[in-house]
N, C-alpha and C. Protein backbone atom coordinates (compact mmCIF):
# COMPACT_ATOMS: atom_id res chain seq x y z
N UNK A 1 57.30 -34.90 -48.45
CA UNK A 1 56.30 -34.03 -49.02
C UNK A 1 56.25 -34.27 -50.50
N UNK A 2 55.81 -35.01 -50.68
CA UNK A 2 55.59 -35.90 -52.03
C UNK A 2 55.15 -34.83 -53.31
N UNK A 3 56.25 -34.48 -53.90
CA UNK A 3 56.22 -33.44 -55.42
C UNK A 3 56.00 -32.54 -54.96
N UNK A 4 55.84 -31.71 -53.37
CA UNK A 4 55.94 -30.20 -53.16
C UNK A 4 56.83 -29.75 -53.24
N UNK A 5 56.67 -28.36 -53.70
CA UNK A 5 57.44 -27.31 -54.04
C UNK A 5 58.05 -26.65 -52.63
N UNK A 6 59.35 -25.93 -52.89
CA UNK A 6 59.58 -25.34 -51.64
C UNK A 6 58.61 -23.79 -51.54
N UNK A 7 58.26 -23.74 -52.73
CA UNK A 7 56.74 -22.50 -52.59
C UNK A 7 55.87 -23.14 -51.88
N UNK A 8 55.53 -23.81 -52.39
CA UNK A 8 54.41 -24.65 -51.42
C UNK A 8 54.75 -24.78 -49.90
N UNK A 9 56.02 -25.49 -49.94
CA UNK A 9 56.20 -25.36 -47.94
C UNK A 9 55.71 -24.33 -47.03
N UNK A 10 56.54 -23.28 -48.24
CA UNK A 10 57.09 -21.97 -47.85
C UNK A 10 55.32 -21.19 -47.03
N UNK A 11 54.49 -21.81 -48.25
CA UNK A 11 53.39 -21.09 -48.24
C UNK A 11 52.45 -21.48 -47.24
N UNK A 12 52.56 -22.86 -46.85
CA UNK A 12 52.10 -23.43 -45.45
C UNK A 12 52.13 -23.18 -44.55
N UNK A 13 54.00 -22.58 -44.26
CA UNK A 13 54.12 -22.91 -43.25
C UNK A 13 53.98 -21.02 -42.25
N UNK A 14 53.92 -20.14 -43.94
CA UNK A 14 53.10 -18.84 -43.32
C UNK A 14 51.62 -18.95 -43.16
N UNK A 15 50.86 -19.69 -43.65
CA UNK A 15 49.71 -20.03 -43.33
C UNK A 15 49.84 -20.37 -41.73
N UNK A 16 50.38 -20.96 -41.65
CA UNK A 16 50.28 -21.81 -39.65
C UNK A 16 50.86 -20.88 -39.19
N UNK A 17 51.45 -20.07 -39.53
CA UNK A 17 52.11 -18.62 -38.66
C UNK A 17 50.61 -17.94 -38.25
N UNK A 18 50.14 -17.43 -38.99
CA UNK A 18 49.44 -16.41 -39.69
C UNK A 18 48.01 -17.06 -38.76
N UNK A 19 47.58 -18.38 -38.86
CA UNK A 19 46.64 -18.97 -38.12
C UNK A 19 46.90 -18.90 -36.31
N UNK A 20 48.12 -19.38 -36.53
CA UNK A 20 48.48 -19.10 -34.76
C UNK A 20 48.34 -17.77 -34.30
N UNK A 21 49.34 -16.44 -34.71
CA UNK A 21 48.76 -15.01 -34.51
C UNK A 21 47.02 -14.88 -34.47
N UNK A 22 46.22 -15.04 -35.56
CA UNK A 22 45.08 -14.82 -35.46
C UNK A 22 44.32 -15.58 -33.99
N UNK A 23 44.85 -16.68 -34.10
CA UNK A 23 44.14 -17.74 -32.81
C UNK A 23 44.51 -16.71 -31.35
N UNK A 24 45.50 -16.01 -30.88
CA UNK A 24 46.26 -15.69 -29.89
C UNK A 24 45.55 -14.93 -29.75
N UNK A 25 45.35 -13.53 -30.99
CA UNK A 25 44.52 -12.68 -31.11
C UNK A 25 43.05 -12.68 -30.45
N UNK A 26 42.67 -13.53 -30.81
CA UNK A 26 41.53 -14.13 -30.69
C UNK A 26 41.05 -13.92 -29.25
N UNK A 27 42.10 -14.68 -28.18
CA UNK A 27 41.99 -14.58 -27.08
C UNK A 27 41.85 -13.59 -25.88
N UNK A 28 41.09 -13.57 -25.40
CA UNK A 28 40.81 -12.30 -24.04
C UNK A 28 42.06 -12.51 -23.10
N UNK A 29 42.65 -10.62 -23.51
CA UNK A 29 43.65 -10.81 -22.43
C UNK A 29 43.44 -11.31 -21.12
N UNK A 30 41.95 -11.19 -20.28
CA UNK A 30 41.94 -11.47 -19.10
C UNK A 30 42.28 -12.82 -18.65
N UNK A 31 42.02 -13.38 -19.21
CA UNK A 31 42.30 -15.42 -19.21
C UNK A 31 43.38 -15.22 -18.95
N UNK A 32 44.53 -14.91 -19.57
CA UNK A 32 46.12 -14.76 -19.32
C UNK A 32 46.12 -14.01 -17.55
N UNK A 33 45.34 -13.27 -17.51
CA UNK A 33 45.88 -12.63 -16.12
C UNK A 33 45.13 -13.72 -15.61
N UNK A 34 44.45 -14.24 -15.33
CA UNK A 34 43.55 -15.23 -14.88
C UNK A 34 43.89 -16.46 -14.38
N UNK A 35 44.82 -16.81 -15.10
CA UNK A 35 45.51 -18.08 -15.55
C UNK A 35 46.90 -17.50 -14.81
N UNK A 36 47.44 -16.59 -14.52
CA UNK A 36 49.16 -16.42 -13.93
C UNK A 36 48.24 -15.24 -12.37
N UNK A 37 47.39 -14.94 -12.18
CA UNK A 37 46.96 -14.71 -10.92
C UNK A 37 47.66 -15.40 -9.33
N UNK A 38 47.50 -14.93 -8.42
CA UNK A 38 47.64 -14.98 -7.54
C UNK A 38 46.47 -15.88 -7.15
N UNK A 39 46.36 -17.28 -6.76
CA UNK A 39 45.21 -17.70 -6.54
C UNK A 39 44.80 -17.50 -5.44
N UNK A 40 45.61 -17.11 -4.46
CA UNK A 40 45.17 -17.28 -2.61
C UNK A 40 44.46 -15.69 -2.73
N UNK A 41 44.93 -14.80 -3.15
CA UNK A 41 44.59 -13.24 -3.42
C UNK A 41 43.51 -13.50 -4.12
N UNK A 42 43.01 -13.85 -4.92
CA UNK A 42 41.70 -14.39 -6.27
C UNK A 42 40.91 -15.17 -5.29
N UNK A 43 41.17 -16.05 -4.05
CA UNK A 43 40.19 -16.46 -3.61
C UNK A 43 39.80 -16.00 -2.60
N UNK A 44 40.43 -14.89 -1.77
CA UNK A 44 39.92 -13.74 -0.62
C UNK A 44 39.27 -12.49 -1.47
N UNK A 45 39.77 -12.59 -2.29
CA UNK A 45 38.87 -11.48 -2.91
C UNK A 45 37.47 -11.80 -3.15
N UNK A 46 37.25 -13.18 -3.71
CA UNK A 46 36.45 -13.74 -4.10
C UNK A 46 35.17 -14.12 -3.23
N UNK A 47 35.93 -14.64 -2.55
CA UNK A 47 34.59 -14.65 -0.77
C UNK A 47 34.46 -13.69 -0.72
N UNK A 48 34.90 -12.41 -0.82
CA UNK A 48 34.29 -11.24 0.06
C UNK A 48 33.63 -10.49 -1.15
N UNK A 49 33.70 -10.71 -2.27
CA UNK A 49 32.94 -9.88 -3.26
C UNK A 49 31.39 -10.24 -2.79
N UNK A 50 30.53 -11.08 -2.85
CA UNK A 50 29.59 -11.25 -2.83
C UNK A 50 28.95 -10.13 -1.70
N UNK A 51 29.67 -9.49 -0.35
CA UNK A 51 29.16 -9.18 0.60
C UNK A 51 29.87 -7.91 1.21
N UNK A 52 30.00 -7.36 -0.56
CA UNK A 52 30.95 -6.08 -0.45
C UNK A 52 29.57 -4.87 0.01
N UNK A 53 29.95 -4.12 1.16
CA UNK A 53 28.91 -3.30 1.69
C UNK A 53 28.17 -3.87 2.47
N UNK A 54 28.33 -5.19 2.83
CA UNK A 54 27.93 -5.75 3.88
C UNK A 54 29.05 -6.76 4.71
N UNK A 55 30.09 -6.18 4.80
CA UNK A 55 31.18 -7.06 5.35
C UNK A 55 30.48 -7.99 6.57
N UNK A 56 30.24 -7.16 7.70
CA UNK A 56 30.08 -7.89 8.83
C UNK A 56 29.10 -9.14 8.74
N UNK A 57 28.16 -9.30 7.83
CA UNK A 57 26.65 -9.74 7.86
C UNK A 57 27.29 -10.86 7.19
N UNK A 58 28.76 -11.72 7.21
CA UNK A 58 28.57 -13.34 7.03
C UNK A 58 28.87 -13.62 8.32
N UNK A 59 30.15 -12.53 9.28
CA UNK A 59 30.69 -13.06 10.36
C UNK A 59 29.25 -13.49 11.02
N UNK A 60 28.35 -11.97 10.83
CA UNK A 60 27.35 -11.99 11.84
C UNK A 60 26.69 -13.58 11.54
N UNK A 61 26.10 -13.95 10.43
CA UNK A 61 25.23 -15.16 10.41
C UNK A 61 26.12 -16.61 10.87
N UNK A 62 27.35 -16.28 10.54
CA UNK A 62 28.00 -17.83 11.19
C UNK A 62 27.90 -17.76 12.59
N UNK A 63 27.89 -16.77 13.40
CA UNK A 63 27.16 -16.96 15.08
C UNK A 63 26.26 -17.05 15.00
N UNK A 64 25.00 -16.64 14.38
CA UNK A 64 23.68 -16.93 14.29
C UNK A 64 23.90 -18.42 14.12
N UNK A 65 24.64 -19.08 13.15
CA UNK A 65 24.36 -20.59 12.62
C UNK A 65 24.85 -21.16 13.91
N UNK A 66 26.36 -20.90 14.57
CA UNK A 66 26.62 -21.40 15.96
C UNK A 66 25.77 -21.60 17.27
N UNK A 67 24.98 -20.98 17.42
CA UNK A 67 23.62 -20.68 18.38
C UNK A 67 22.44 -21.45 17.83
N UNK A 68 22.57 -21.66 16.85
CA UNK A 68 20.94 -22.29 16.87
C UNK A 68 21.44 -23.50 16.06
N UNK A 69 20.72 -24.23 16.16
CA UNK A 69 20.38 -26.02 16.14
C UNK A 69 19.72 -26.17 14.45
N UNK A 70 19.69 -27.10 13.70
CA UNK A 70 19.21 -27.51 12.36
C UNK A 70 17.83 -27.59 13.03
N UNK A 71 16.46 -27.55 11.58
CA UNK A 71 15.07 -27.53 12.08
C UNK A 71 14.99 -26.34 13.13
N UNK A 72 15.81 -25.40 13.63
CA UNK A 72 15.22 -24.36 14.53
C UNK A 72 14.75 -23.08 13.11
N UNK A 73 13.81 -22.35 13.64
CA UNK A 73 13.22 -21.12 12.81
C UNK A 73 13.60 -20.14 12.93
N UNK A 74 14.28 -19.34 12.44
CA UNK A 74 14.65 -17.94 12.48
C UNK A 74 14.28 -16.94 11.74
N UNK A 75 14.05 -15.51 12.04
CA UNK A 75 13.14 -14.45 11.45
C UNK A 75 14.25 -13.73 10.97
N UNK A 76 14.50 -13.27 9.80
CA UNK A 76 15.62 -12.12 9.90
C UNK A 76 15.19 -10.44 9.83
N UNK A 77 15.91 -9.98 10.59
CA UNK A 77 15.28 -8.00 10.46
C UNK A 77 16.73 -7.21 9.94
N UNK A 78 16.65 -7.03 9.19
CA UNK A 78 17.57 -6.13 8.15
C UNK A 78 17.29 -4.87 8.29
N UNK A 79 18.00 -3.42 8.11
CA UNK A 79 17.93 -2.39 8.01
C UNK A 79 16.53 -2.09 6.56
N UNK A 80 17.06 -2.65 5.37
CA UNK A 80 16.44 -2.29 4.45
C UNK A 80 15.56 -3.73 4.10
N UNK A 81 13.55 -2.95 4.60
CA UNK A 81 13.33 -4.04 4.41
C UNK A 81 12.00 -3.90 3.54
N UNK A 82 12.76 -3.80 2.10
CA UNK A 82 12.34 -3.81 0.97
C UNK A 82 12.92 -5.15 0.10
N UNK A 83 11.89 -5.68 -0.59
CA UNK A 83 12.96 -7.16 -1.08
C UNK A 83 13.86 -6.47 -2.41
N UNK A 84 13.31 -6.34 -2.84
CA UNK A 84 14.70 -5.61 -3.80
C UNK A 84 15.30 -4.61 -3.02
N UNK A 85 15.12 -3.99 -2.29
CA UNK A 85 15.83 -3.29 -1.51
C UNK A 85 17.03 -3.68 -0.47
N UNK A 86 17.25 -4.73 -0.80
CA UNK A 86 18.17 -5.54 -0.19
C UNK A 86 17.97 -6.54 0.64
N UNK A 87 16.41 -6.39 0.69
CA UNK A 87 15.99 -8.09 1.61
C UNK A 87 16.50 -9.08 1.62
N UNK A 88 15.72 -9.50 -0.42
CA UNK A 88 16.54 -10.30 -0.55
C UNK A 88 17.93 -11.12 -0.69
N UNK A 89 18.81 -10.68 -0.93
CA UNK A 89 19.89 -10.56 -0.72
C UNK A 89 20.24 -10.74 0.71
N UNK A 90 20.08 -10.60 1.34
CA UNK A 90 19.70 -10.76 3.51
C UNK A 90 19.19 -11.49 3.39
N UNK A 91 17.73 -12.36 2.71
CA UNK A 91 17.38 -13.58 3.05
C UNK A 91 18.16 -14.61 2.48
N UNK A 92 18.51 -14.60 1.16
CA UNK A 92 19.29 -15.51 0.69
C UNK A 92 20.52 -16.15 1.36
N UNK A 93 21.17 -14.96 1.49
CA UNK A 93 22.34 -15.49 1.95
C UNK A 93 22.36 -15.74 3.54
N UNK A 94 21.10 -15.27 4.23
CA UNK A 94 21.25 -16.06 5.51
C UNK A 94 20.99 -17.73 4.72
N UNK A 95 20.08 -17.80 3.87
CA UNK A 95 19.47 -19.03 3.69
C UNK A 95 20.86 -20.12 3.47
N UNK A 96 22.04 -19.57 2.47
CA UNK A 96 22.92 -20.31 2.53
C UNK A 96 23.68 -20.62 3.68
N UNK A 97 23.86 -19.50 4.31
CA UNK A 97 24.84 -19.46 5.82
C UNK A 97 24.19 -20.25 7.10
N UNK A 98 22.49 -20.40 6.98
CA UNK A 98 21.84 -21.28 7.85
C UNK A 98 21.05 -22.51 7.41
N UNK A 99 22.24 -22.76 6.61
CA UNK A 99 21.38 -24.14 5.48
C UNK A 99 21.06 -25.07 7.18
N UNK A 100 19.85 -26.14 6.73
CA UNK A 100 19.08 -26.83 7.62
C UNK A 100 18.41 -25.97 8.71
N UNK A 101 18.60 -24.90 9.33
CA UNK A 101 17.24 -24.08 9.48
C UNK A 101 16.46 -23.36 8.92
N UNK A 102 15.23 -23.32 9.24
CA UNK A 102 14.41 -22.79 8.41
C UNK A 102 14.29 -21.03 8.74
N UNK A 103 14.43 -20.82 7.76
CA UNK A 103 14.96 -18.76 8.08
C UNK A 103 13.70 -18.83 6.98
N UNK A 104 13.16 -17.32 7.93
CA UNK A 104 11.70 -17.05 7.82
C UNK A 104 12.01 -15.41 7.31
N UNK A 105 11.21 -15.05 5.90
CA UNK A 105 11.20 -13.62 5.81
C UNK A 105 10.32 -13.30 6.17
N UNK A 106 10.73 -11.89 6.44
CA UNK A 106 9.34 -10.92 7.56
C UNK A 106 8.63 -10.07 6.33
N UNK A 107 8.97 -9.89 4.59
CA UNK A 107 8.60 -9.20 3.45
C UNK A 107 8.73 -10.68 2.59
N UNK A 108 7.60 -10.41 1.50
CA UNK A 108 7.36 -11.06 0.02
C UNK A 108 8.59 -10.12 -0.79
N UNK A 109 8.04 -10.90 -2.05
CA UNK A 109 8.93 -10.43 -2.92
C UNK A 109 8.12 -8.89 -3.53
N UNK A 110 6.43 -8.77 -3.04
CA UNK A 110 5.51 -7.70 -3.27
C UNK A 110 5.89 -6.61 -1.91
N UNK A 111 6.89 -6.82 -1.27
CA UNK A 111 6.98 -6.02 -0.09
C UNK A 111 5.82 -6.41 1.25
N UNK A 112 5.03 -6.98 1.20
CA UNK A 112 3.98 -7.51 1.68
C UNK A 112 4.53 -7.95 3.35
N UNK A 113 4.05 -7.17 4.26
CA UNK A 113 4.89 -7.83 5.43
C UNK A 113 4.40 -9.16 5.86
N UNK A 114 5.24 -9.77 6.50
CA UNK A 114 4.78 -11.36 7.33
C UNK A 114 4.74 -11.60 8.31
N UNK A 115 4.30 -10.78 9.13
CA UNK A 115 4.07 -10.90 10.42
C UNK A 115 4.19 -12.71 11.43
N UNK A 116 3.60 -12.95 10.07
CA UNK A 116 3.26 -14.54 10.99
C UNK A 116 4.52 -15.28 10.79
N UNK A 117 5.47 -15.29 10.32
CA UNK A 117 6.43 -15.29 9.92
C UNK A 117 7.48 -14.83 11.55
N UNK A 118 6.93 -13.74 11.64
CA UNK A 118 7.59 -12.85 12.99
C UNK A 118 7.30 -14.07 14.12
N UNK A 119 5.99 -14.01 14.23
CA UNK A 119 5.60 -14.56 15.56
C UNK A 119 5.83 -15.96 15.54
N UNK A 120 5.82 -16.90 14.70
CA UNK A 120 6.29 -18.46 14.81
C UNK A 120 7.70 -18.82 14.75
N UNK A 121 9.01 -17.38 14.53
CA UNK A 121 10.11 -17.93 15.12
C UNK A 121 10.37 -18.12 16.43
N UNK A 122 11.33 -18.91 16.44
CA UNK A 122 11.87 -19.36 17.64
C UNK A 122 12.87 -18.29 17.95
N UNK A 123 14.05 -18.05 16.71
CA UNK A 123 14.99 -16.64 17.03
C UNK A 123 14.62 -15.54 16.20
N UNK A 124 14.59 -14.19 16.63
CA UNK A 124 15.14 -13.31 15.72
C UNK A 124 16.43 -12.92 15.26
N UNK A 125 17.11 -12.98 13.93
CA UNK A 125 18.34 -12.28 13.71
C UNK A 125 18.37 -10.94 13.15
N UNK A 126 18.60 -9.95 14.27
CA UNK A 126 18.38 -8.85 13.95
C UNK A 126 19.67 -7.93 13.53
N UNK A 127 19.94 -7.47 12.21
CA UNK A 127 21.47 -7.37 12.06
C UNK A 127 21.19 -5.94 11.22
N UNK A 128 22.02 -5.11 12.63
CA UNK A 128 21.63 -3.47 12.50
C UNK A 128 21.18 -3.02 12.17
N UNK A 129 19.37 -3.44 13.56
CA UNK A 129 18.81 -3.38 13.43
C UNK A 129 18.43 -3.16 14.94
N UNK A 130 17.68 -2.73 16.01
CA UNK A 130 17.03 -2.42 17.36
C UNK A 130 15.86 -3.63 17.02
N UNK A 131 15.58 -4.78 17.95
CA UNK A 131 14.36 -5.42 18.03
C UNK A 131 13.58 -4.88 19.03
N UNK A 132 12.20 -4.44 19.12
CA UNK A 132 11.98 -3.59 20.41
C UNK A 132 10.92 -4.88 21.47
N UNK A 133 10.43 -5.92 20.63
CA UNK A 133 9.59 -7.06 21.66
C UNK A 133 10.54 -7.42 22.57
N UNK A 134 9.69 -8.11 24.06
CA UNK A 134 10.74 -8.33 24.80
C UNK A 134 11.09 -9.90 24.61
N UNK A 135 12.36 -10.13 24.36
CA UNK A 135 12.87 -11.43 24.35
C UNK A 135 14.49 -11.91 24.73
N UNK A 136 14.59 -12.57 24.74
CA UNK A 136 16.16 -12.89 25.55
C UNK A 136 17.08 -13.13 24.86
N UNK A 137 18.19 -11.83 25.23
CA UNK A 137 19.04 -11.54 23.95
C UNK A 137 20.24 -13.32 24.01
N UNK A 138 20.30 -13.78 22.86
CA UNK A 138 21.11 -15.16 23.17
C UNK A 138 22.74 -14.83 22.86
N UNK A 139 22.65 -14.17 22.05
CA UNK A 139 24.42 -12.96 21.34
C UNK A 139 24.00 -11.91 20.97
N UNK A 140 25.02 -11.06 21.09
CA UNK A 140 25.03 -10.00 19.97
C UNK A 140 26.76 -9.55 19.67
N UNK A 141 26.85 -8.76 18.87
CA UNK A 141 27.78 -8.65 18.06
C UNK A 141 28.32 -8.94 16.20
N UNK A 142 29.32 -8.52 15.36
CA UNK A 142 29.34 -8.23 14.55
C UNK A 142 28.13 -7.23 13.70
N UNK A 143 27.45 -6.48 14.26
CA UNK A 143 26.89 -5.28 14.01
C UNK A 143 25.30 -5.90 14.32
N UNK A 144 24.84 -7.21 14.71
CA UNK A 144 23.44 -7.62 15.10
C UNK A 144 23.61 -8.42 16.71
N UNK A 145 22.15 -8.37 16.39
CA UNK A 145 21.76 -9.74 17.94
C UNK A 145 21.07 -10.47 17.32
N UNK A 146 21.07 -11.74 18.34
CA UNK A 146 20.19 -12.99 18.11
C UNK A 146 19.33 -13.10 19.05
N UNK A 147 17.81 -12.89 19.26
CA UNK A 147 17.02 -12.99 20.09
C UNK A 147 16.36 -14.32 19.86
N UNK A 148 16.42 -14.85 21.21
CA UNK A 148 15.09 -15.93 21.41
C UNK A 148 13.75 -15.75 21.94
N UNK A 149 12.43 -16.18 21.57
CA UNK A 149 11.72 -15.93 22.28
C UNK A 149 11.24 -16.66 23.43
């Protein structure tokens, strides 16, 4: 340390103290819990957050996806069938859970019903919900049925 003073060291090396505290500071405790978490617990929690208040309605769509074929059409009938009212959210995530069929909403995003929508599926997934047309129940269970027509 070429002509420094031991003031000078002295004064550095509380500087890099003083920078590290502030840096630590800095940091969101949650990262730390984040980072020393339980990852297997963090990742069951994690799947099921998305479909908290709707537990049954992924089991239900992975039998829906088991029963029907890629390119087949499916209608979905939800309790609440308002699209912000939770439609969407019911269409979406059938849409992920039945990626390669084409899942048909029975409401717009204007609430607007779609009848035609109704009548050009091949299944209904009706998930607690009563379908009253007559058609041939293919499953039911985890709180819906799957009708074919």
């Amino acid at each position: 340390m070429h002509g420094d003073t031991t003031d000078t060291v002295m004064r550095r090396r509380i500087a890099f103290v003083v920078f590290v505290v502030i840096a630590l500071l800095a940091i969101d405790p949650s990262l730390f819990r984040i980072a020393l978490a339980n990852r297997a617990a963090m990742h069951a929690a994690m799947t099921h957050y998305p479909d908290r208040g709707w537990d049954a309605y992924p089991a239900f769509l992975e039998q829906v996806r088991a029963r029907t074929k890629p390119g087949e059409s499916v209608a979905l009938v939800i309790p609440a069938m308002r699209w912000d009212g939770g439609y969407s959210y019911a269409y979406y995530r059938a849409s992920y859970f039945l990626a390669g069929r084409e899942v048909l909403p029975l409401v717009d995003r204007d609430d607007v019903p779609q009848p035609g929508n109704f009548a050009r599926a091949k299944y209904v997934a009706a998930w607690r919900r009563d379908v009253q047309p007559p058609m041939r129940v293919v499953w039911s269970g985890d709180g819906g049925t799957l009708l074919e027509r």
